[in-house]
Protein backbone atom coordinates (compact mmCIF):
# COMPACT_ATOMS: atom_id res chain seq x y z
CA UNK A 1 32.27 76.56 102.87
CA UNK A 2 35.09 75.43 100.77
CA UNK A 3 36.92 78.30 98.57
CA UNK A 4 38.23 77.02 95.47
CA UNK A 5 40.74 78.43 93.83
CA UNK A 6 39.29 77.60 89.86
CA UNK A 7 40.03 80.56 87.80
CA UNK A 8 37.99 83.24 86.08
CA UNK A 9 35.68 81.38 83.25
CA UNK A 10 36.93 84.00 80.69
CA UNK A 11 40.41 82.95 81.07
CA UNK A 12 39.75 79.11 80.44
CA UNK A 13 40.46 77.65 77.32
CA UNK A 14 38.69 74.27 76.68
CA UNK A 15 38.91 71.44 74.27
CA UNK A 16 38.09 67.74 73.89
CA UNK A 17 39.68 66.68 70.34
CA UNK A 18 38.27 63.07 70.89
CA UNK A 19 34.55 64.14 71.59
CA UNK A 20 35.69 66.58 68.16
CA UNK A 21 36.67 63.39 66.26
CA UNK A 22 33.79 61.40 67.77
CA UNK A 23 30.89 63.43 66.20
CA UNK A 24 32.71 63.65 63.12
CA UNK A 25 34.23 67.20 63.62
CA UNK A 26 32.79 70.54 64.19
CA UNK A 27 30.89 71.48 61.93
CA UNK A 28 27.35 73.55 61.40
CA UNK A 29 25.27 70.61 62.97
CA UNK A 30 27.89 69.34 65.37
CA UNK A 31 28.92 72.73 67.10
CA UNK A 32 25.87 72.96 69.44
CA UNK A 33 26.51 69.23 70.85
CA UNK A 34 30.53 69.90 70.96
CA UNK A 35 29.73 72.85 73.42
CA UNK A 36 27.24 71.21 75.46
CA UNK A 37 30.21 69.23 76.57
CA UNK A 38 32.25 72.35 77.93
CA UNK A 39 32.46 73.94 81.58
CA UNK A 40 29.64 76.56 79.83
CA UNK A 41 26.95 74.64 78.97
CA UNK A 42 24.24 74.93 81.62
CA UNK A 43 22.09 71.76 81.97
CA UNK A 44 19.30 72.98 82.67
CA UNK A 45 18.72 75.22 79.48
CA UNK A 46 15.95 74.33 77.07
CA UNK A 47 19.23 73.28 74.87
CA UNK A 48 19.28 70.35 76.99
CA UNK A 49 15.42 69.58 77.35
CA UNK A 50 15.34 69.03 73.90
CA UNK A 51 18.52 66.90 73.27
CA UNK A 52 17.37 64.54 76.33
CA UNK A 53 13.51 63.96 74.65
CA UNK A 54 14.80 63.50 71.23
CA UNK A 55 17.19 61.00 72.64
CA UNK A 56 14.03 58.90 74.27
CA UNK A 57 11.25 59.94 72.23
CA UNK A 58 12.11 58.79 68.11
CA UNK A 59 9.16 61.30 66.57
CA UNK A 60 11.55 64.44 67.75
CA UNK A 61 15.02 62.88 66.31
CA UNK A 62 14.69 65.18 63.10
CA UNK A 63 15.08 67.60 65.59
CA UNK A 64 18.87 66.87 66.50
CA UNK A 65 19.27 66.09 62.97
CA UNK A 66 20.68 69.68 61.70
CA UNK A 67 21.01 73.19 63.16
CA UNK A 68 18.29 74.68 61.48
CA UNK A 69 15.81 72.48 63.14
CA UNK A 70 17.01 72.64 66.66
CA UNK A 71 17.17 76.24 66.46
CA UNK A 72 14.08 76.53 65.01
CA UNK A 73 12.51 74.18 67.84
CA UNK A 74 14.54 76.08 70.51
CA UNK A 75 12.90 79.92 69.02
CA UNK A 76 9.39 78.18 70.14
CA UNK A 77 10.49 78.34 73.91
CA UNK A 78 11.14 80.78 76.58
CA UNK A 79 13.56 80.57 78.78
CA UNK A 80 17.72 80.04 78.49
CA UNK A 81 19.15 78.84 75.59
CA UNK A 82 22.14 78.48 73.57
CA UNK A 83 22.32 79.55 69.82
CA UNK A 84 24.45 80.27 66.91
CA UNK A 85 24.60 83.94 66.87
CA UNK A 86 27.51 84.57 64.05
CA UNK A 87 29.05 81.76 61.69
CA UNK A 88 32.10 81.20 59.73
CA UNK A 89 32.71 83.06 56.94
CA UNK A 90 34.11 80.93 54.38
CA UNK A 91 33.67 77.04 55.31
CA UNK A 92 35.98 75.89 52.55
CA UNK A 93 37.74 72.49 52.29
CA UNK A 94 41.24 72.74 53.79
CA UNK A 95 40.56 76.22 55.64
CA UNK A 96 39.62 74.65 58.68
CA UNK A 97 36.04 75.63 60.49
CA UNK A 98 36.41 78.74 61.37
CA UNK A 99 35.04 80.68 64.34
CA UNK A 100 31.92 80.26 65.84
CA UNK A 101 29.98 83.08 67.90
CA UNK A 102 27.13 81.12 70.50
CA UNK A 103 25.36 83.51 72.49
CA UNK A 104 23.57 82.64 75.93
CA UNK A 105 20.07 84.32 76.81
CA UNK A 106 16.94 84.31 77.76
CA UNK A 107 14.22 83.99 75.40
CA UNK A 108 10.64 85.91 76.99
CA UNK A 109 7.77 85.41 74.30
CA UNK A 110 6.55 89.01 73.62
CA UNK A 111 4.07 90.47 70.31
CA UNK A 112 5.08 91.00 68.01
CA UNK A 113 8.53 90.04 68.22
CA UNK A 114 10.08 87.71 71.08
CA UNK A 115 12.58 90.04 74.28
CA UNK A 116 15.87 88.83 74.31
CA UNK A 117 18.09 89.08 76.81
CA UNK A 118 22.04 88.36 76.45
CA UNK A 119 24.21 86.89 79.46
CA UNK A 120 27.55 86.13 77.89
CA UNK A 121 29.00 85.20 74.25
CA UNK A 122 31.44 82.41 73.91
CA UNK A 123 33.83 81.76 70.70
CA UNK A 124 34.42 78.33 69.33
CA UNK A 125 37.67 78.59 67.53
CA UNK A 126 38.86 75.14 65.86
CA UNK A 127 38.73 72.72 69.08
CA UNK A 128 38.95 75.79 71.62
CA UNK A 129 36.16 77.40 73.33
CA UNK A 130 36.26 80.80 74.92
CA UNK A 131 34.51 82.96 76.90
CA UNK A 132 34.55 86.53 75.77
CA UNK A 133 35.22 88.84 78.41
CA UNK A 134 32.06 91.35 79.56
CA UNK A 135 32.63 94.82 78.81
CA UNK A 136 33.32 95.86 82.28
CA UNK A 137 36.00 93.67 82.40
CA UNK A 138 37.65 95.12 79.66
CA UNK A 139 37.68 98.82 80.62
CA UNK A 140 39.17 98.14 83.90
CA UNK A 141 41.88 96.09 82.32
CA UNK A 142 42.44 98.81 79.55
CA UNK A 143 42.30 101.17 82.81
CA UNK A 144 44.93 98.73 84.90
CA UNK A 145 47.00 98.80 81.61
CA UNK A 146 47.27 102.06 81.18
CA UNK A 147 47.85 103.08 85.01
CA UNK A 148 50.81 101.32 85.00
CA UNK A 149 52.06 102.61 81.73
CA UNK A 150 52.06 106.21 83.60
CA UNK A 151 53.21 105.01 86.60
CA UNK A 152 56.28 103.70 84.15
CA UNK A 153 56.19 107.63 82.80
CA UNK A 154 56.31 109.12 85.74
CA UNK A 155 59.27 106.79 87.58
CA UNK A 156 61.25 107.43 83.71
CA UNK A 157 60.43 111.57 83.57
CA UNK A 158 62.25 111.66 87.20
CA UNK A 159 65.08 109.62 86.58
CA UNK A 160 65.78 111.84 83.61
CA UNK A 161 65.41 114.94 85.68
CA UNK A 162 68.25 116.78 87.41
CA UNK A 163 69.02 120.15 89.21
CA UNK A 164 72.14 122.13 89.56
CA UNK A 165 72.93 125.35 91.54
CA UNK A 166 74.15 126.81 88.09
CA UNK A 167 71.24 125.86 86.15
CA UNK A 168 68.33 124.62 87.82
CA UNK A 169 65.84 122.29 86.69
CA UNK A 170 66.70 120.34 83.52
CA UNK A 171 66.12 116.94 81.78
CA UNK A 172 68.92 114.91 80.40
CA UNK A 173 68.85 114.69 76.76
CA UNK A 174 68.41 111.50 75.35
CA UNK A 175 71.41 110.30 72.85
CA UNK A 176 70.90 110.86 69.42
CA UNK A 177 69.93 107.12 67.08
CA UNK A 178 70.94 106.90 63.54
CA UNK A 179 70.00 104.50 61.26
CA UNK A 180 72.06 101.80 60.15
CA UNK A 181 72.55 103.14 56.69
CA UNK A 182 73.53 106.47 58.01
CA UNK A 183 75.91 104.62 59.78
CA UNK A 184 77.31 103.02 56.55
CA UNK A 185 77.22 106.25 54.86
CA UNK A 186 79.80 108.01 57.40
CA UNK A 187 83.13 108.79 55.64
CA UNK A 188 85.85 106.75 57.64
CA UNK A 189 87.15 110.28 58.37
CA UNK A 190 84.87 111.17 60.80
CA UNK A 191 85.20 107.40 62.76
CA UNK A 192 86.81 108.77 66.08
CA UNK A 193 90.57 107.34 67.13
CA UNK A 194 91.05 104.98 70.00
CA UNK A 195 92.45 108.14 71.38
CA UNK A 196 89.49 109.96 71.31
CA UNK A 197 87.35 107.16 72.39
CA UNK A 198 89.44 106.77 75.63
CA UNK A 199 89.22 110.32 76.59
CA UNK A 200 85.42 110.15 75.45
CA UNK A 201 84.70 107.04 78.24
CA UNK A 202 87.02 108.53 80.56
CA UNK A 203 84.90 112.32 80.56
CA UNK A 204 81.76 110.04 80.96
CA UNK A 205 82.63 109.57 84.42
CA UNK A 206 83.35 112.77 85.05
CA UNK A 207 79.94 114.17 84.10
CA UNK A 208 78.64 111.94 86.53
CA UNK A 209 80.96 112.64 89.29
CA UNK A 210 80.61 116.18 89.08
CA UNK A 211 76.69 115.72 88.68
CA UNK A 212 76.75 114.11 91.86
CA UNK A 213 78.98 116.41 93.78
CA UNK A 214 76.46 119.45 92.31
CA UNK A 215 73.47 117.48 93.82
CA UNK A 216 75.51 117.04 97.42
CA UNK A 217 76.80 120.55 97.28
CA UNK A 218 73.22 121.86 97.39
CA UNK A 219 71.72 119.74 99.68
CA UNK A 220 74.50 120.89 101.94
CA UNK A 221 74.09 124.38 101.44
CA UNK A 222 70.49 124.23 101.68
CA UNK A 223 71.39 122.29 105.34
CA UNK A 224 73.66 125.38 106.28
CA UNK A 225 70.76 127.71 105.34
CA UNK A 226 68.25 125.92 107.03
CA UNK A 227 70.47 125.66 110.02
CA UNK A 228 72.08 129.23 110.19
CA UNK A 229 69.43 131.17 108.19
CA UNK A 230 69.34 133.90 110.23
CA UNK A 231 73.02 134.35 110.79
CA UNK A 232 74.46 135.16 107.80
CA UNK A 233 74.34 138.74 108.78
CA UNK A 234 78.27 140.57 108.80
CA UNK A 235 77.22 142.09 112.18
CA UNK A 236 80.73 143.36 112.22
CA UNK A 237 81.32 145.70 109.71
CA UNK A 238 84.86 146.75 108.49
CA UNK A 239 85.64 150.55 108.41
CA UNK A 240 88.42 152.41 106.88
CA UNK A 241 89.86 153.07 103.65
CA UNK A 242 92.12 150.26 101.56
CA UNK A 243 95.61 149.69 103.42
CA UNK A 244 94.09 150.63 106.90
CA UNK A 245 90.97 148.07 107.58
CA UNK A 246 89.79 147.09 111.02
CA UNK A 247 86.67 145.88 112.60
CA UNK A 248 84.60 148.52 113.91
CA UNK A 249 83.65 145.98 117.17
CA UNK A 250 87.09 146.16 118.01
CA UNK A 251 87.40 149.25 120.34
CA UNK A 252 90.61 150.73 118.40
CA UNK A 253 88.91 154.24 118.38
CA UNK A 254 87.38 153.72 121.96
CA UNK A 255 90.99 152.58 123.41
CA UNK A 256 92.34 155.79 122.20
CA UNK A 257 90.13 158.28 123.53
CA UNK A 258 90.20 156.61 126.79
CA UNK A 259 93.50 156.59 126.91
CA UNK A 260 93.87 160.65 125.46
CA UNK A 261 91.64 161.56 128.21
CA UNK A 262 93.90 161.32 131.16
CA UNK A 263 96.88 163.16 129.09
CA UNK A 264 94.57 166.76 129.09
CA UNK A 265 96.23 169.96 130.44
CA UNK A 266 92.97 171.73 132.20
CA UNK A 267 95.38 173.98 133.88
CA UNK A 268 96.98 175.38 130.54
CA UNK A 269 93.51 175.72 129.40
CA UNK A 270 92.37 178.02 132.01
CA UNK A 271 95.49 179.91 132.26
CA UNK A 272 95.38 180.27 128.71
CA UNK A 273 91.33 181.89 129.25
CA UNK A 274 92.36 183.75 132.45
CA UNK A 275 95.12 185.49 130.93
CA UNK A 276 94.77 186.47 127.45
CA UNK A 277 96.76 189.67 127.30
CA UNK A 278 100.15 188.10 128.37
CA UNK A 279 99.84 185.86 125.12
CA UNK A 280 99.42 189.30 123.36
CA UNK A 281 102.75 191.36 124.67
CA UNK A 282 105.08 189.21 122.79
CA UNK A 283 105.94 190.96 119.55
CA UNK A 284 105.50 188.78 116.15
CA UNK A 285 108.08 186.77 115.45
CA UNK A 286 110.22 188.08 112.29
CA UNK A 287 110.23 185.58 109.79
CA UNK A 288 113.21 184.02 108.42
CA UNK A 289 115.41 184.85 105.17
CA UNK A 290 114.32 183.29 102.48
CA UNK A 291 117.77 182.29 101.91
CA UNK A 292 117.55 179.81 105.13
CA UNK A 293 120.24 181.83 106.58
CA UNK A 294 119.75 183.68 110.23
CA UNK A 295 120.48 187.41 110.42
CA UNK A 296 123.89 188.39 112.28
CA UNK A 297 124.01 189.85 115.84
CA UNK A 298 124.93 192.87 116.48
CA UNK A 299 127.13 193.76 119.56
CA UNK A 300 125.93 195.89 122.40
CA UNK A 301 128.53 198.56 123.34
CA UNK A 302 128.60 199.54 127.08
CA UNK A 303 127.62 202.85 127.90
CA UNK A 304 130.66 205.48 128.80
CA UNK A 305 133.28 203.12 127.90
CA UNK A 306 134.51 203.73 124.59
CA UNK A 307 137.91 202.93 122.95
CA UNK A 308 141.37 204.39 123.75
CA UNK A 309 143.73 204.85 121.23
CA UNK A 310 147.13 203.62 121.95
């Protein structure tokens, strides 16, 4: 089977402005005949039946004659047809013929009144014909339409979003609009120097350097932590008191009492223990002058020799 690749009938727009200009315009007993020449007309509607036999048979040409009678021939028949369902409202001269509402459906006799059933409505606007779209169709359009209009949201609400170490999440604020007549209104004091300006494009820049290098800095930090989480730890400590720091995992104290160990008398200890009394003769020694000054000493004289006079 062939595919063809004819598109949707309720996005085709057709006209024929010489079959318009043939039956003398469109107008409220020409419509029905100007559609039966679209892509929408089915051929084998009661619309047709009766436009063939009042072609071949003269007694039912009234019938083709004017709306009201083929209508009114068409409301004795079940089955599909095609009929006027809404007309113009204002058919003046000059204001062109309006729009046109033909409805296809299925007409089921029924008491007291006949079942109707509607299949599509098409719209006869000037020369062009329409087909309105079904009500499906426009629900998942409105659906497609507004889908993408968050999907626009969402992309726009994360572009504006940013993050800093400092201050966390955050938007960007959009610039400020004033009206053109504010703009007028502005004393020319308040207009900016080229000076300013400069330094105003050159901090631009700037912002977004340093908004960059923020957004680097954390995702390298948050690499490092990720990486050496669990070895931030000081697991060597610094002991002491300011001017005299060291490591603790150094050994300073350990090297000195390893090396105070060998340099222990054990034999003045235990002479010292065994002894105690010798410690004890000694008198006290006298303390010195408060002066500073050490006392004089006195001369022993030798027994049995004592001075002769001359």
């Amino acid at each position: 089977m062939a595919t063809t690749n004819e598109p949707p009938p309720d996005e085709i727009q057709w006209r024929h402005p010489s079959e318009a200009q043939r039956i003398g315009g469109i107008h409220s007993n020409s419509v029905l005949f100007y559609f039966a020449e679209s892509p929408f007309f089915d051929r084998t509607s009661n619309n047709a039946v009766i436009f063939s036999q009042a072609i071949y048979n003269p007694n039912m040409a009234h019938l083709i004659s004017t709306r009201e009678a083929f209508e009114g021939r068409l409301k004795q028949m079940s089955g599909l047809e095609f009929i006027v369902a809404q007309e113009p409202a204002e058919m003046g001269p000059g204001m062109g013929t309006g729009v046109w509402v033909i409805n296809k459906q299925t007409r089921r006799k029924r008491e007291p009144e006949d079942e109707i059933v509607v299949h599509a409505t098409y719209y006869v606007i000037g020369e062009n014909i329409y087909m309105a779209p079904t009500l499906a169709d426009i629900l998942s359009f409105r659906m497609v339409t507004i889908t993408d209009a968050l999907r626009k949201c969402f992309a726009a609400a994360d572009n504006a979003r940013t993050w800093s170490p400092a201050l966390g999440h955050g938007y960007k604020v959009a610039p400020s609009t004033t009206n053109a007549k504010e703009k007028a209104s502005e004393s020319k004091g308040t207009t900016p120097m080229p000076e300013a300006q400069g330094n105003k494009a050159a901090t631009e820049p700037k912002k977004t350097t340093q908004s960059a290098l923020d957004s680097r800095l954390i995702e390298h930090s948050f690499m490092i932590h990720m990486q050496y989480g669990g070895d931030y730890m000081d697991e060597n400590p610094i002991t002491g008191k300011p001017g005299e720091f060291h490591l603790s995992s150094t050994g300073r104290k350990d090297k000195l009492q390893t090396l105070a160990l060998p340099n222990l008398d054990t034999s003045f200890k235990k002479s010292a223990l065994s002894e105690p009394e010798k410690k004890d003769v000694k008198g006290e020694k006298t303390p010195k002058t408060p002066t500073g000054m050490s006392k004089l000493k006195r001369k022993k004289s030798k027994p049995g020799a004592t001075p002769t006079s001359a």
